[in-house]
N, C-alpha and C. Protein backbone atom coordinates (compact mmCIF):
# COMPACT_ATOMS: atom_id res chain seq x y z
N UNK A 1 -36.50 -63.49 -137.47
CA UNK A 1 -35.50 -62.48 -137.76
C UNK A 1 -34.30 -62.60 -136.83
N UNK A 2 -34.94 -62.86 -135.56
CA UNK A 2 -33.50 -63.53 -134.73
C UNK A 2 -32.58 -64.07 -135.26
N UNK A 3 -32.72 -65.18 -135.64
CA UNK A 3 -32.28 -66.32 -135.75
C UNK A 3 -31.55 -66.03 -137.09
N UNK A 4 -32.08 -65.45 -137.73
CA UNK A 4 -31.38 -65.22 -139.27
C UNK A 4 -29.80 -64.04 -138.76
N UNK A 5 -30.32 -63.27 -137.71
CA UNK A 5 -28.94 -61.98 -137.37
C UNK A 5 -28.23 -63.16 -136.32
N UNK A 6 -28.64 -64.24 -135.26
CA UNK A 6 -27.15 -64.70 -134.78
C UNK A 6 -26.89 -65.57 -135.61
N UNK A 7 -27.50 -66.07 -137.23
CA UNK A 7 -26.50 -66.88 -138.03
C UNK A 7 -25.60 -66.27 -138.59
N UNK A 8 -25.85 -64.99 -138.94
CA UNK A 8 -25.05 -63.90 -139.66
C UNK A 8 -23.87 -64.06 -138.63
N UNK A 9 -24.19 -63.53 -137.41
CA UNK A 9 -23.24 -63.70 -136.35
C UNK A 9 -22.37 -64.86 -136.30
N UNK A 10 -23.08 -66.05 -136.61
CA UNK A 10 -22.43 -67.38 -136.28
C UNK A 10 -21.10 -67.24 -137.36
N UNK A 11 -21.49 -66.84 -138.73
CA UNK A 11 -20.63 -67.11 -139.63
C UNK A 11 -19.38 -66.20 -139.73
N UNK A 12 -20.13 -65.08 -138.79
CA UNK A 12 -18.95 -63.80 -138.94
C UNK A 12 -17.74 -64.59 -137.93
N UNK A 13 -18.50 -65.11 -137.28
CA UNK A 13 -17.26 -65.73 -136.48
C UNK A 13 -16.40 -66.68 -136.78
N UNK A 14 -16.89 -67.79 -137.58
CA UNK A 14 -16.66 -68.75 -137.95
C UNK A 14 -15.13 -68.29 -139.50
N UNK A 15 -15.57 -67.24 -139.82
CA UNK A 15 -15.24 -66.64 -141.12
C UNK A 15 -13.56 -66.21 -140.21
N UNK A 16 -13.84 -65.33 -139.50
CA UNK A 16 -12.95 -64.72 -138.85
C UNK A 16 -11.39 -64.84 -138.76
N UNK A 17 -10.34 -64.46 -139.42
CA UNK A 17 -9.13 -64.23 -139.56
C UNK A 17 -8.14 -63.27 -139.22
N UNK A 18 -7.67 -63.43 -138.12
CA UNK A 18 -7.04 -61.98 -137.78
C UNK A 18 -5.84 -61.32 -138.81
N UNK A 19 -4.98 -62.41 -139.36
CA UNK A 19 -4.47 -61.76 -140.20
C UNK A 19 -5.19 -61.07 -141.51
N UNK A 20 -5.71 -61.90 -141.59
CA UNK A 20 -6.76 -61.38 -143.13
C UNK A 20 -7.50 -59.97 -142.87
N UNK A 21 -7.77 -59.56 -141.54
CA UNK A 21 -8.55 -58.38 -140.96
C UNK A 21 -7.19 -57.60 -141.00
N UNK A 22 -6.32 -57.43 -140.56
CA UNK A 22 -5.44 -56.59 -140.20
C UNK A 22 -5.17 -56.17 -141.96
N UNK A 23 -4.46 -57.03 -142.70
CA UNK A 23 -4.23 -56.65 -144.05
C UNK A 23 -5.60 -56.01 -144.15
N UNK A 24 -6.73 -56.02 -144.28
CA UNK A 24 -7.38 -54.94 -145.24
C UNK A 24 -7.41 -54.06 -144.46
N UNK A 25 -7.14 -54.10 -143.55
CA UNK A 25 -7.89 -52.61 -142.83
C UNK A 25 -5.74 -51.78 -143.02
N UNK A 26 -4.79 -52.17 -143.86
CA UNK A 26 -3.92 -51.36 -143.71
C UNK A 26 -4.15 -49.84 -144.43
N UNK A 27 -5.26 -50.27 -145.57
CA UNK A 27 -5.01 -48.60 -146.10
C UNK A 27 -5.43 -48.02 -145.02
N UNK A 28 -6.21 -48.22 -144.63
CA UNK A 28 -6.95 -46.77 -143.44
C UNK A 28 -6.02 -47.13 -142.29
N UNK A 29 -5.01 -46.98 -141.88
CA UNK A 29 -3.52 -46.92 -141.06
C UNK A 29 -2.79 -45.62 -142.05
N UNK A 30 -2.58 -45.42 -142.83
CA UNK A 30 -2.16 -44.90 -143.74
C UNK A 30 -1.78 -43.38 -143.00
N UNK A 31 -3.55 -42.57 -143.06
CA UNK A 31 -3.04 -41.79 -142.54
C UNK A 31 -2.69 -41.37 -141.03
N UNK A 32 -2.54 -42.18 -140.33
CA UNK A 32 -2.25 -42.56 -139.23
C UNK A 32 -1.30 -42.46 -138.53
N UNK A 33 -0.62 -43.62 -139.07
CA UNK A 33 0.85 -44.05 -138.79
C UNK A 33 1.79 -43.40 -139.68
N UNK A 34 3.21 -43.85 -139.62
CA UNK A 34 4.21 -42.86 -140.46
C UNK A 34 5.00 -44.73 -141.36
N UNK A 35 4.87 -45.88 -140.70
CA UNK A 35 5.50 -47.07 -141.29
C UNK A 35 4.22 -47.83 -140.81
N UNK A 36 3.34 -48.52 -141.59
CA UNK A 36 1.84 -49.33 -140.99
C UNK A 36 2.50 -50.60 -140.90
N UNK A 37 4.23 -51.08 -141.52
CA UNK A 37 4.43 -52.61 -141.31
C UNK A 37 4.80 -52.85 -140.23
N UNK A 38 5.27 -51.75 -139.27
CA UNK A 38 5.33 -51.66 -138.65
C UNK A 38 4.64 -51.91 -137.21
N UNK A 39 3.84 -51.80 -137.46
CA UNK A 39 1.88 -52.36 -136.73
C UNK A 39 1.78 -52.79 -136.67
N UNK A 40 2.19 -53.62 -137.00
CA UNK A 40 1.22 -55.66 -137.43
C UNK A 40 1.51 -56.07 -135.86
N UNK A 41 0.66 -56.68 -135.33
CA UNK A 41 0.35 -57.34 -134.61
C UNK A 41 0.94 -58.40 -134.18
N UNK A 42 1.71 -58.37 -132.89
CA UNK A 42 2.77 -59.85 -132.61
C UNK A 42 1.80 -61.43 -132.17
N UNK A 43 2.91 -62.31 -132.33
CA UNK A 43 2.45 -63.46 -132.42
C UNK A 43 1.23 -63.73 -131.26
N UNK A 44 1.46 -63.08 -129.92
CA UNK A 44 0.63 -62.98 -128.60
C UNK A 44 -0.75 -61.80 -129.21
N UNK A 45 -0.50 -60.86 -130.32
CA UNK A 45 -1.75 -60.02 -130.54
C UNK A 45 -2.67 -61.02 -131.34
N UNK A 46 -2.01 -61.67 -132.40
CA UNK A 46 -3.03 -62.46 -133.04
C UNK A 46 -3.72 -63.84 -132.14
N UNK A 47 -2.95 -64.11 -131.46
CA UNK A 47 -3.43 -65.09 -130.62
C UNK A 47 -4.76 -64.47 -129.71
N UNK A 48 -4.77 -63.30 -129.21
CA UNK A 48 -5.29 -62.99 -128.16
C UNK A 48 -7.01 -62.59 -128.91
N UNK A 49 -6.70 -62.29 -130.35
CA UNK A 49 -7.33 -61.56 -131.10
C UNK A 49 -8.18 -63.41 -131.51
N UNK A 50 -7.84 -64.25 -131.72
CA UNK A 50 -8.25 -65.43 -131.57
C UNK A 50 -9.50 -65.75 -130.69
N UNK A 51 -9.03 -65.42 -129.23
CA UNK A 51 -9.35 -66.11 -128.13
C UNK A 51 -10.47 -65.09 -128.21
N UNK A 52 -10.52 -64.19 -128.53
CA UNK A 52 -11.92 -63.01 -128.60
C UNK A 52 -12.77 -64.03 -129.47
N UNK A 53 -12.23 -64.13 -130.85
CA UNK A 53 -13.58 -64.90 -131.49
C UNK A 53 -14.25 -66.11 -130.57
N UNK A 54 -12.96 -67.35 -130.30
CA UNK A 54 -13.63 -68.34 -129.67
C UNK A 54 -14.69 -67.89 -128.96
N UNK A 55 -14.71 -66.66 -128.28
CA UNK A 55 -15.98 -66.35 -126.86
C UNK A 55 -16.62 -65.77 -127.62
N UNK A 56 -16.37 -65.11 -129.02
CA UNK A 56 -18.31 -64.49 -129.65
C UNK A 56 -18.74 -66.00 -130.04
N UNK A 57 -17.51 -66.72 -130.39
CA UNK A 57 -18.81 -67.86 -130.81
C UNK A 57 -19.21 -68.64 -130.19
N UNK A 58 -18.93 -68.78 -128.58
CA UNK A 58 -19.68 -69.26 -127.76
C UNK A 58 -21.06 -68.43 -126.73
N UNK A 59 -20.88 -67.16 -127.38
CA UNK A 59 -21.79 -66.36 -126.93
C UNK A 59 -22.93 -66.50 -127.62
N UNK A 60 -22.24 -66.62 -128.95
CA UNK A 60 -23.65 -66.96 -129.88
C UNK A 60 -24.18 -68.06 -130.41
N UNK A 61 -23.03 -69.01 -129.77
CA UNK A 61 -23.99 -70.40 -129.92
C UNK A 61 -24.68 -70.33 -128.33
N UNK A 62 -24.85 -70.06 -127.38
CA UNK A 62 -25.77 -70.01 -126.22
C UNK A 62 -26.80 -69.53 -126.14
N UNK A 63 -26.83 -68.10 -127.14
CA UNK A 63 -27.84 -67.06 -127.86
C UNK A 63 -28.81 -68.30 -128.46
N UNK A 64 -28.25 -69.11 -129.76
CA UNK A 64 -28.94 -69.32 -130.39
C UNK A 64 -29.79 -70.48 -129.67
N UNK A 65 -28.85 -71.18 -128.75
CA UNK A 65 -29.42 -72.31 -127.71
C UNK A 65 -30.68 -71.62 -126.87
N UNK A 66 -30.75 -70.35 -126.53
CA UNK A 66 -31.18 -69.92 -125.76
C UNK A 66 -32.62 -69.23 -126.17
N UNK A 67 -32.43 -69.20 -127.57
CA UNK A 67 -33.69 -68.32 -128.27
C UNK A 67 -34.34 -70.15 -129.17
N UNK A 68 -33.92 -70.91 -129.26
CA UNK A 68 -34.25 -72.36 -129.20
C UNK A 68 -35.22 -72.68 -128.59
N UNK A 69 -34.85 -72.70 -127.21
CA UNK A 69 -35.78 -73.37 -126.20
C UNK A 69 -36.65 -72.06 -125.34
């Protein structure tokens, strides 16, 4: 069962798009904000938002190395 939740994990990461995340999640900004295009995330947010995945997916390829051996 491990192994089946950090593949889930593996792929969530692998899948991972920051622009593609930001667009769906605009309806629920909605009631929020007063302009949501406003929001979007600068060239340094998506980047940074990047560098987060790279480290889940080295967290969880070490996980999976680690529940391996």
């Amino acid at each position: 069962m491990v192994y089946v939740l950090l593949c889930v994990f593996a792929v969530m990461g692998l899948v991972h798009r920051p622009q593609l995340l930001w667009r769906a999640n605009r309806p629920f900004q909605r009631p929020f904000v007063k302009d949501y295009d406003a929001t979007e995330p600068t060239t340094a947010g998506y980047t940074m938002t990047r560098i987060v995945g790279v480290v889940f997916l080295a967290v969880v390829a070490f996980m999976i190395f680690t529940q391996a051996t």
